[in-house]
Protein backbone atom coordinates (compact mmCIF):
# COMPACT_ATOMS: atom_id res chain seq x y z
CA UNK A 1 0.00 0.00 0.00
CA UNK A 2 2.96 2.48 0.58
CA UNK A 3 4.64 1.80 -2.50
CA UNK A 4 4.07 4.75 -5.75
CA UNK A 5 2.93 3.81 -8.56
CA UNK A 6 5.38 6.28 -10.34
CA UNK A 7 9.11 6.53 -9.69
CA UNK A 8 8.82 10.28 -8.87
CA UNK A 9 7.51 10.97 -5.36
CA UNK A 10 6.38 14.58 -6.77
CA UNK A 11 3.36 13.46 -9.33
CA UNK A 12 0.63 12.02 -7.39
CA UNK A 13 -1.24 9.13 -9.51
CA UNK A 14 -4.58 10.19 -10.81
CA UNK A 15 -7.59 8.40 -11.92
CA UNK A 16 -9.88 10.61 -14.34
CA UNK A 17 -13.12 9.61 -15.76
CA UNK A 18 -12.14 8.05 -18.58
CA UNK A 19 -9.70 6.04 -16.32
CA UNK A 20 -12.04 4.78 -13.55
CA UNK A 21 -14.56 3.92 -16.90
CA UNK A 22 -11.71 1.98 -18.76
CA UNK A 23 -10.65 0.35 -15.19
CA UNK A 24 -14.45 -0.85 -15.15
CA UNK A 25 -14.79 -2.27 -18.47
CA UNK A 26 -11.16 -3.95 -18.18
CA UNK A 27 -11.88 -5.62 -14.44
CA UNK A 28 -15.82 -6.05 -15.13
CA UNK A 29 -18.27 -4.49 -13.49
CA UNK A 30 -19.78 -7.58 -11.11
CA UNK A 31 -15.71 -8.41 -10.36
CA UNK A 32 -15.09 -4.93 -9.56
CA UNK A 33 -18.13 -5.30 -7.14
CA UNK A 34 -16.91 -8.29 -5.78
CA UNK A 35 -13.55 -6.67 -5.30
CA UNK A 36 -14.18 -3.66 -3.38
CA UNK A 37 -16.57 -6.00 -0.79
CA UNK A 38 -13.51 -7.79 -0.30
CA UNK A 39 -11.63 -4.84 0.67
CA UNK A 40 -14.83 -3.57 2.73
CA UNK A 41 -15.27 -6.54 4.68
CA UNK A 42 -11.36 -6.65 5.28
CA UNK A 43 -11.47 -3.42 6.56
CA UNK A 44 -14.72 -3.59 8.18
CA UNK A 45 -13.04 -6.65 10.46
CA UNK A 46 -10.33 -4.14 11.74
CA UNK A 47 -12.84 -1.49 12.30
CA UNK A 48 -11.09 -0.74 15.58
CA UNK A 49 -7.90 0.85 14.23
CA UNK A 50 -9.84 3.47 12.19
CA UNK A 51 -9.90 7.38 13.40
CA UNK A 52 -13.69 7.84 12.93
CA UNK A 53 -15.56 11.03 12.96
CA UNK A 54 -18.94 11.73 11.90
CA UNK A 55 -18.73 13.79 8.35
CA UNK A 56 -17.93 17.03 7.83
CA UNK A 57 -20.84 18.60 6.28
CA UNK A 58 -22.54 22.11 5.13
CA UNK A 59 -25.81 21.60 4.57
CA UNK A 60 -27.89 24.49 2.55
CA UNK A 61 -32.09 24.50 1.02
CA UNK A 62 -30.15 23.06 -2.51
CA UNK A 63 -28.03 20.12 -0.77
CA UNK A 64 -25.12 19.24 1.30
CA UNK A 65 -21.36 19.32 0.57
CA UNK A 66 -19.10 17.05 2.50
CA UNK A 67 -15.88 16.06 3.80
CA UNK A 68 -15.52 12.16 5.07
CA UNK A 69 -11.86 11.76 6.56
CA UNK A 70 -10.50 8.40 8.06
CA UNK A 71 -7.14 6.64 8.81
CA UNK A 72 -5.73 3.45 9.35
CA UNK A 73 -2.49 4.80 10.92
CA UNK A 74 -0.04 4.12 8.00
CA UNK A 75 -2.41 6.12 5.06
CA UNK A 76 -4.94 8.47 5.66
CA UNK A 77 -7.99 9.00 3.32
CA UNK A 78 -10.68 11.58 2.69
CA UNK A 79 -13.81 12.25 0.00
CA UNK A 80 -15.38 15.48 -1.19
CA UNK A 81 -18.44 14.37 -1.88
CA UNK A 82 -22.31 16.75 -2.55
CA UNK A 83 -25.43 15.14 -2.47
CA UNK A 84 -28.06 18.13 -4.19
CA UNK A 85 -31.65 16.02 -5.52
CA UNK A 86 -32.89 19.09 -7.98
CA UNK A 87 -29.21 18.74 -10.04
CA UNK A 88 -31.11 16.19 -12.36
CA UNK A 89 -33.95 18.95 -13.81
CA UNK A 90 -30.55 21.48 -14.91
CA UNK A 91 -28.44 18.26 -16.65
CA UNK A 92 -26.39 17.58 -13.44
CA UNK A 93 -25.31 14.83 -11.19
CA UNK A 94 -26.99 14.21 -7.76
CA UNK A 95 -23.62 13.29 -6.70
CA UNK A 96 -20.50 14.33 -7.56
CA UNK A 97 -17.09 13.21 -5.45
CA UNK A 98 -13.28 12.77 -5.31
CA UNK A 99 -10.73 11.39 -2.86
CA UNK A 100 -7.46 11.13 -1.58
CA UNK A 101 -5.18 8.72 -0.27
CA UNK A 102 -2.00 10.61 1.58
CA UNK A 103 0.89 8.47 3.23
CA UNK A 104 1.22 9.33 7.09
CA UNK A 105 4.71 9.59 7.59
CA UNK A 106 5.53 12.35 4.87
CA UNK A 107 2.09 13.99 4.51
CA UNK A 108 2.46 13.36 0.54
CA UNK A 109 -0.71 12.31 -1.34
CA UNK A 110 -0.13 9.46 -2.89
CA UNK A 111 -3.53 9.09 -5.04
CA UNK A 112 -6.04 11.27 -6.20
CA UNK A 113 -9.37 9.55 -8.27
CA UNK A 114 -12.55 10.53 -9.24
CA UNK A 115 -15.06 9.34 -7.07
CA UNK A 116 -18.68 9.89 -8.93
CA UNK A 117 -18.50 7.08 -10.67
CA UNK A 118 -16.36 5.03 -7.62
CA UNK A 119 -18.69 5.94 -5.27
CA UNK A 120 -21.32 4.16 -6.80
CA UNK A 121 -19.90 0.88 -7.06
CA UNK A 122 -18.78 1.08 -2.94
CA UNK A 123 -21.94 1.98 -1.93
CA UNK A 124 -23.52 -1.26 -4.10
CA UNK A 125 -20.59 -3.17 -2.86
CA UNK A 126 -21.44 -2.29 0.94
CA UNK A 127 -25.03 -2.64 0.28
CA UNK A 128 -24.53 -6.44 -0.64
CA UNK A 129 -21.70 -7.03 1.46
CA UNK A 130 -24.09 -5.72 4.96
CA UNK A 131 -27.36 -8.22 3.36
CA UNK A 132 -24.86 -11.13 2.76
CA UNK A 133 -24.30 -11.05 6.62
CA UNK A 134 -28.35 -9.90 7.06
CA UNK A 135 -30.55 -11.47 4.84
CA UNK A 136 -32.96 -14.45 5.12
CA UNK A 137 -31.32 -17.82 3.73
CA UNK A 138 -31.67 -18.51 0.10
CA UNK A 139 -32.77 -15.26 -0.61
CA UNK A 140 -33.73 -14.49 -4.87
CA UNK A 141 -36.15 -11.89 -5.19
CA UNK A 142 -35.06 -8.05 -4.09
CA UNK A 143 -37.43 -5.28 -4.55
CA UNK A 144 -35.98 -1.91 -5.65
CA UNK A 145 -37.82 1.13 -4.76
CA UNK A 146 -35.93 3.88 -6.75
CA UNK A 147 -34.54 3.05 -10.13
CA UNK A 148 -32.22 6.04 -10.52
CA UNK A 149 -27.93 6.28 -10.62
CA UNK A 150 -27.24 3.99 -7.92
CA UNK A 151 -30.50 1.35 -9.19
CA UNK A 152 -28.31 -0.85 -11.49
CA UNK A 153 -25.43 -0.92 -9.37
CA UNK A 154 -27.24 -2.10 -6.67
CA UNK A 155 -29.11 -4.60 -8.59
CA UNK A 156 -24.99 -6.28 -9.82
CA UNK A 157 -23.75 -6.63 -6.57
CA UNK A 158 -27.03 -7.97 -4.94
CA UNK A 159 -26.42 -10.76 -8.17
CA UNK A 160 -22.58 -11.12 -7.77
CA UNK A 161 -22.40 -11.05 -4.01
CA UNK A 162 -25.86 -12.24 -2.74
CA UNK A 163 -27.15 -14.76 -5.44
CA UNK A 164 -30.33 -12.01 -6.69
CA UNK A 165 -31.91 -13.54 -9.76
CA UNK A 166 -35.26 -11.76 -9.84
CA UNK A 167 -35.43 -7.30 -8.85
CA UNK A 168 -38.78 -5.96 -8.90
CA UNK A 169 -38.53 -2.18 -9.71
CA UNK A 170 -40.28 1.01 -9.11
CA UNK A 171 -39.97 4.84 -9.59
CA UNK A 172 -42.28 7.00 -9.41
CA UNK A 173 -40.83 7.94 -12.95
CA UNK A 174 -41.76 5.47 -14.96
CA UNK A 175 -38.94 6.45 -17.46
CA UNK A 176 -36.08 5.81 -14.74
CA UNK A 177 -37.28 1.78 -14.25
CA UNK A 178 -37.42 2.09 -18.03
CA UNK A 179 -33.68 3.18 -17.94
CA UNK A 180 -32.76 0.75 -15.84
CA UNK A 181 -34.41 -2.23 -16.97
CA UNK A 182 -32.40 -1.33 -20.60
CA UNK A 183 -29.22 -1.13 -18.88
CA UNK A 184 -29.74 -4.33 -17.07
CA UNK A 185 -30.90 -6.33 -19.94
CA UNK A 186 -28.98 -9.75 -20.85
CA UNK A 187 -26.90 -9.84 -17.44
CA UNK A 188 -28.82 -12.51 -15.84
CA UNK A 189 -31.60 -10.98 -13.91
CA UNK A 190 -35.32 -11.32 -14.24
CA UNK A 191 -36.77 -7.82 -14.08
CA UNK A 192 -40.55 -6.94 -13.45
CA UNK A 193 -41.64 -3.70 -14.21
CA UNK A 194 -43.94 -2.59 -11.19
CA UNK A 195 -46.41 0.16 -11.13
CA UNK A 196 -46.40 0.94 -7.12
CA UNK A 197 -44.15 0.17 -3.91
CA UNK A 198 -46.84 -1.90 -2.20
CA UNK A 199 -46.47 -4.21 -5.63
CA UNK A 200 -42.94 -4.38 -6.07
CA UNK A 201 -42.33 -5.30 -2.52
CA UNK A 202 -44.96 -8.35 -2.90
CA UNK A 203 -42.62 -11.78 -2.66
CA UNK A 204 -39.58 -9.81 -2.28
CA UNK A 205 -36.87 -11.39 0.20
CA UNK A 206 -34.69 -8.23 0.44
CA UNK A 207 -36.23 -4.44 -0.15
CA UNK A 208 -33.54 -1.52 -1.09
CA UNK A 209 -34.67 1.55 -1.24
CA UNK A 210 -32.41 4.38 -2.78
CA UNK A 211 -34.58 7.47 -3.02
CA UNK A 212 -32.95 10.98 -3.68
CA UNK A 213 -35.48 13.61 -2.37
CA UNK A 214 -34.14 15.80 0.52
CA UNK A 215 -37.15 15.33 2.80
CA UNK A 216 -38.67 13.15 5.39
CA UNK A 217 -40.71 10.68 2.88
CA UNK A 218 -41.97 7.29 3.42
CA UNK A 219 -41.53 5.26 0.61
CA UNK A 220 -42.61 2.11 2.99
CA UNK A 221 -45.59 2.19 5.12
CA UNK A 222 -45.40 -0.44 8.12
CA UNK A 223 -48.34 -2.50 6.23
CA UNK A 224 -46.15 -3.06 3.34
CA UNK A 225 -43.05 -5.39 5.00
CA UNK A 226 -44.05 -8.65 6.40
CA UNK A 227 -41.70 -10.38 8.70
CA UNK A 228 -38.80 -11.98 7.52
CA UNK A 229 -37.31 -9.52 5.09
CA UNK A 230 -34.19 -7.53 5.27
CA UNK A 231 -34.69 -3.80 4.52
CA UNK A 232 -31.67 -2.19 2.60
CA UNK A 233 -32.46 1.51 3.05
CA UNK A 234 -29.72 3.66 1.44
CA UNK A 235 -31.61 6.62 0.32
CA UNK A 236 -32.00 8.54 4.27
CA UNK A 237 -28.43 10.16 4.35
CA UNK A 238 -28.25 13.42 5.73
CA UNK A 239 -30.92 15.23 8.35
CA UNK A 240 -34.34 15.78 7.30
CA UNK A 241 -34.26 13.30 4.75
CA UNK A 242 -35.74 9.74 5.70
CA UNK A 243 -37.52 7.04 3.50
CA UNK A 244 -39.10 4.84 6.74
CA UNK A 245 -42.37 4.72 8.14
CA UNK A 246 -41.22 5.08 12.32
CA UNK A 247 -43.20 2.03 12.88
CA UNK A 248 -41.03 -0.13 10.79
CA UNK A 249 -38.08 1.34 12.54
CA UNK A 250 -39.97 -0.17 15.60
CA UNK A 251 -40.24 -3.77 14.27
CA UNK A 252 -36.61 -4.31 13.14
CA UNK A 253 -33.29 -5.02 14.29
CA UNK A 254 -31.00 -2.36 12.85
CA UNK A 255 -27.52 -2.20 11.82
CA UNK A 256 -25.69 1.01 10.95
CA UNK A 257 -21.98 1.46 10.12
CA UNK A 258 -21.08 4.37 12.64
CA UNK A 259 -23.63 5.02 15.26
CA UNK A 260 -22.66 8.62 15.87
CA UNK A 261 -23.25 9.86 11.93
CA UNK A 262 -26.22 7.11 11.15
CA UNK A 263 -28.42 8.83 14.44
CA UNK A 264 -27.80 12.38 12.98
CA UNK A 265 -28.52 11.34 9.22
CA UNK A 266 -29.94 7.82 8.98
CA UNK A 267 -33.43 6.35 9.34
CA UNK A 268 -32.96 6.47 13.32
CA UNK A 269 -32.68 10.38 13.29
CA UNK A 270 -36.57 9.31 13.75
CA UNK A 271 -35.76 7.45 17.07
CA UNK A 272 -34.63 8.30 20.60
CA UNK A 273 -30.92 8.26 20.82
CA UNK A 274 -30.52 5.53 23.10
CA UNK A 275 -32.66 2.96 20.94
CA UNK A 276 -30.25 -0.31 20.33
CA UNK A 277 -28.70 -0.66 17.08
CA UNK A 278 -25.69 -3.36 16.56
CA UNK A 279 -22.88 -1.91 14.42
CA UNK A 280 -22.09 -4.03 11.24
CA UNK A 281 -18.60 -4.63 11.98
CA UNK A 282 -19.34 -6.36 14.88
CA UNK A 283 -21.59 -8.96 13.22
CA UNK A 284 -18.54 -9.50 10.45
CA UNK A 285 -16.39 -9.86 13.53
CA UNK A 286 -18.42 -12.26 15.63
CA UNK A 287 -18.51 -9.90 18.20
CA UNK A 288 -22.24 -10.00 17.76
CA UNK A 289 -24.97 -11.75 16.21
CA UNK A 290 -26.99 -10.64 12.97
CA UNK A 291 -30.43 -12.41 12.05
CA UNK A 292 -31.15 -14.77 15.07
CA UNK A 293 -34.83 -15.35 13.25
CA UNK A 294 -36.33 -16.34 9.80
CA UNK A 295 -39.11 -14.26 10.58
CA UNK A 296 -36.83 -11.39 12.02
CA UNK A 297 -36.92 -7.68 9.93
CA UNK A 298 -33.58 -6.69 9.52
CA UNK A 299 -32.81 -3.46 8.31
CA UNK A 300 -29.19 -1.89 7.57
CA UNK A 301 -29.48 1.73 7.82
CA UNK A 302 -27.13 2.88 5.56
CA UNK A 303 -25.63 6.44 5.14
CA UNK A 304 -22.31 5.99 3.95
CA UNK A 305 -19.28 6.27 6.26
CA UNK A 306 -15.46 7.01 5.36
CA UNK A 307 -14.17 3.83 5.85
CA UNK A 308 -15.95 2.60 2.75
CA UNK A 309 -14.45 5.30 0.70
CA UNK A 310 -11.21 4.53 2.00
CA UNK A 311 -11.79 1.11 1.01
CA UNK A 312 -12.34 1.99 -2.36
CA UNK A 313 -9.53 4.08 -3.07
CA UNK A 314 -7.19 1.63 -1.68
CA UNK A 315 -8.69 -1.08 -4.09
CA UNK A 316 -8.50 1.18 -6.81
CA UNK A 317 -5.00 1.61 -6.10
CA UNK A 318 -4.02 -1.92 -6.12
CA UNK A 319 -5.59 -1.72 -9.68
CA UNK A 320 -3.34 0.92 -10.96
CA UNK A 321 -0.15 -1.57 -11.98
CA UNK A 322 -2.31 -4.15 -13.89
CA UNK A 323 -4.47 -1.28 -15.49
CA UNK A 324 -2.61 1.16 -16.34
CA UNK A 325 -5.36 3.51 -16.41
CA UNK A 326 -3.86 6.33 -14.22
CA UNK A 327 -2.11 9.90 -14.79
CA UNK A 328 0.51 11.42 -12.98
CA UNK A 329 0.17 14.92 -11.74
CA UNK A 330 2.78 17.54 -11.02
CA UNK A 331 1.03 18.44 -7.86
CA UNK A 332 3.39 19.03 -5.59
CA UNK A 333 6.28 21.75 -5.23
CA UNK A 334 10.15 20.12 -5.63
CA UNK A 335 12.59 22.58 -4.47
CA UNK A 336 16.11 21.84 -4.73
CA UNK A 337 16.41 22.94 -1.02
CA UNK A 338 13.24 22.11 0.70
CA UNK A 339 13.34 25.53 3.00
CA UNK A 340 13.55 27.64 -0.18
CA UNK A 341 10.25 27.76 -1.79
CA UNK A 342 10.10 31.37 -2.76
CA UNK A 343 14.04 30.12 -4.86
CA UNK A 344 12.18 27.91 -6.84
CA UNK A 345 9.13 30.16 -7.76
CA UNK A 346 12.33 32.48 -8.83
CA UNK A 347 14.00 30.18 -10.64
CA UNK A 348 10.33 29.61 -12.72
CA UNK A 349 10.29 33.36 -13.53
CA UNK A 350 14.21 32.93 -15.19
CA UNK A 351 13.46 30.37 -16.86
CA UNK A 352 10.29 31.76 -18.51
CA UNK A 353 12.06 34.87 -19.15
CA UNK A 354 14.66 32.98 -21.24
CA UNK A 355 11.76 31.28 -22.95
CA UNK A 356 11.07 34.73 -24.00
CA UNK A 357 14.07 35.65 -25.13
């Protein structure tokens, strides 16, 4: 992990667009999936040595923008990440992100990706990763309740890490399940177009929702979930903005990553503060149990935490070598003497002056 992928300690790898998108392609999108739940759940099992802090956030009537820092002691990691729901009606992204990976002893970053795209997959990836741990035995059928950016990521790693064959979808725009049952076409999972959450969720072993309004909605009423389902609710993720009815809150056993963040921004900013909740790591650790009944609600109230992202990066890292699909950036200052900064700026102005001559 500390070793550069370039041979100059001054340019800082960098993983555009285009890279991450040709990284995809190259690795495959379910194996990428399966990849960065690997380095989740390897991470998530030495939860302990993490700084953790809830995020860094400044919320305003438009959206949030965000700062999620962590560190394993030997490489520290951060995302800038927004989250703004009306960016779709002007031609923009709900979400837009990058991230850093910086080596602890010198300071020096040591990558620096895009994190749109990334962000994506580690949120599907954590998704499946928390419901392989959660979810009733033998479970085929998941019910999607928002069909937007995240909707066919989800639906992958739910089939790659989970064994999904069937998703029953639903949007309130009709033209968003339409996008995603095209995209999803020919990679192995039965899709039924629904036309309401009460009939999507009908059968369904496993129930994501992934909403983006910033408000407190309920996209599931208590009627709607019988027992022995696990509720993947991903859409609640900042405060104000829920997609629970209370009561089902009431019925389940909940798992969150960081209790501190989810009670400020997840689905149990609707419940007293000292209402149990088991942190996921603890079930991956066996320091805690997860489903103890078939007919048991489960629900993993997910909001995102920076030791996912971190996760990510470092994966994407590791991919760098075989890939290929990276830039280097001239990012940061070389002096020949590191105390004389203001020398090399001078040094820049001679030389550009004998450009000019």
């Amino acid at each position: 992990m500390n070793k550069n992928t370039s041979t100059d300690l001054n340019l800082v790898p960098f993983v555009s667009v285009d890279n991450m998108m040709k990284i995809i392609l190259s690795v495959g999108v379910e194996n990428m999936l399966v990849g960065i739940a690997e380095y989740l759940e390897d991470d998530f099992k030495r939860w302990e040595l993490f700084d953790k802090t809830p995020r860094v956030a400044s919320h305003s009537n438009e959206g949030v923008i965000e700062l999620m820092p962590t560190s394993d002691g030997q490489v520290y990691g951060f995302k800038y990440v927004n989250g703004h729901p009306m960016n779709t009606k002007s031609g923009l992204q709900t979400v837009t992100a990058f991230g850093v990976l910086s080596d602890v002893n010198t300071g020096y970053p040591i990558l620096l990706s895009e994190m749109t795209i990334l962000t994506a997959l580690r949120t599907a990836a954590t998704s499946a990763m928390a419901a392989k741990y959660l979810m009733p035995k033998g479970s085929k059928c998941m019910a999607m309740i928002g069909n937007g950016a995240q909707s066919e990521f989800q639906a992958l790693a739910f089939k790659a890490i989970c064994g999904i064959t069937e998703l029953r979808l639903y949007d309130i725009d009709a033209q968003a399940t339409e996008k995603c049952m095209k995209n999803l076409q020919g990679l192995g999972i039965n899709i039924v177009k629904c036309d309401s959450e009460q009939t999507a969720v009908e059968g369904a072993d496993i129930i994501t929702t992934v909403t983006a309004d910033k408000q407190c909605a309920t996209i599931l009423t208590d009627n709607m979930v019988g027992s022995g389902v696990h509720i993947n609710a991903i859409g609640g993720d900042c405060p104000g903005k829920t997609e629970l009815h209370k009561d089902i809150l009431l019925r389940s056993k909940i798992f969150v990553e960081y209790p501190p963040q989810t009670r400020i921004e997840g689905e149990i900013q609707q419940l007293d503060d000292d209402h149990p909740v088991t942190e996921l790591w603890q079930v991956m650790t066996g320091a805690a149990e997860g489903r103890t009944d078939e007919k048991q609600i489960t629900l993993f109230d997910s909001v995102g935490f920076a030791i996912e992202d971190f996760s990510a990066l470092r994966y994407i890292r590791d991919q760098l070598e075989t890939t290929g699909q990276f830039q280097n950036l001239d990012m940061l200052a070389d002096p020949d003497d590191p105390r004389d900064l203001f020398g090399m700026v001078l040094r820049a102005k001679g030389a550009t002056s004998d450009k000019g001559e």
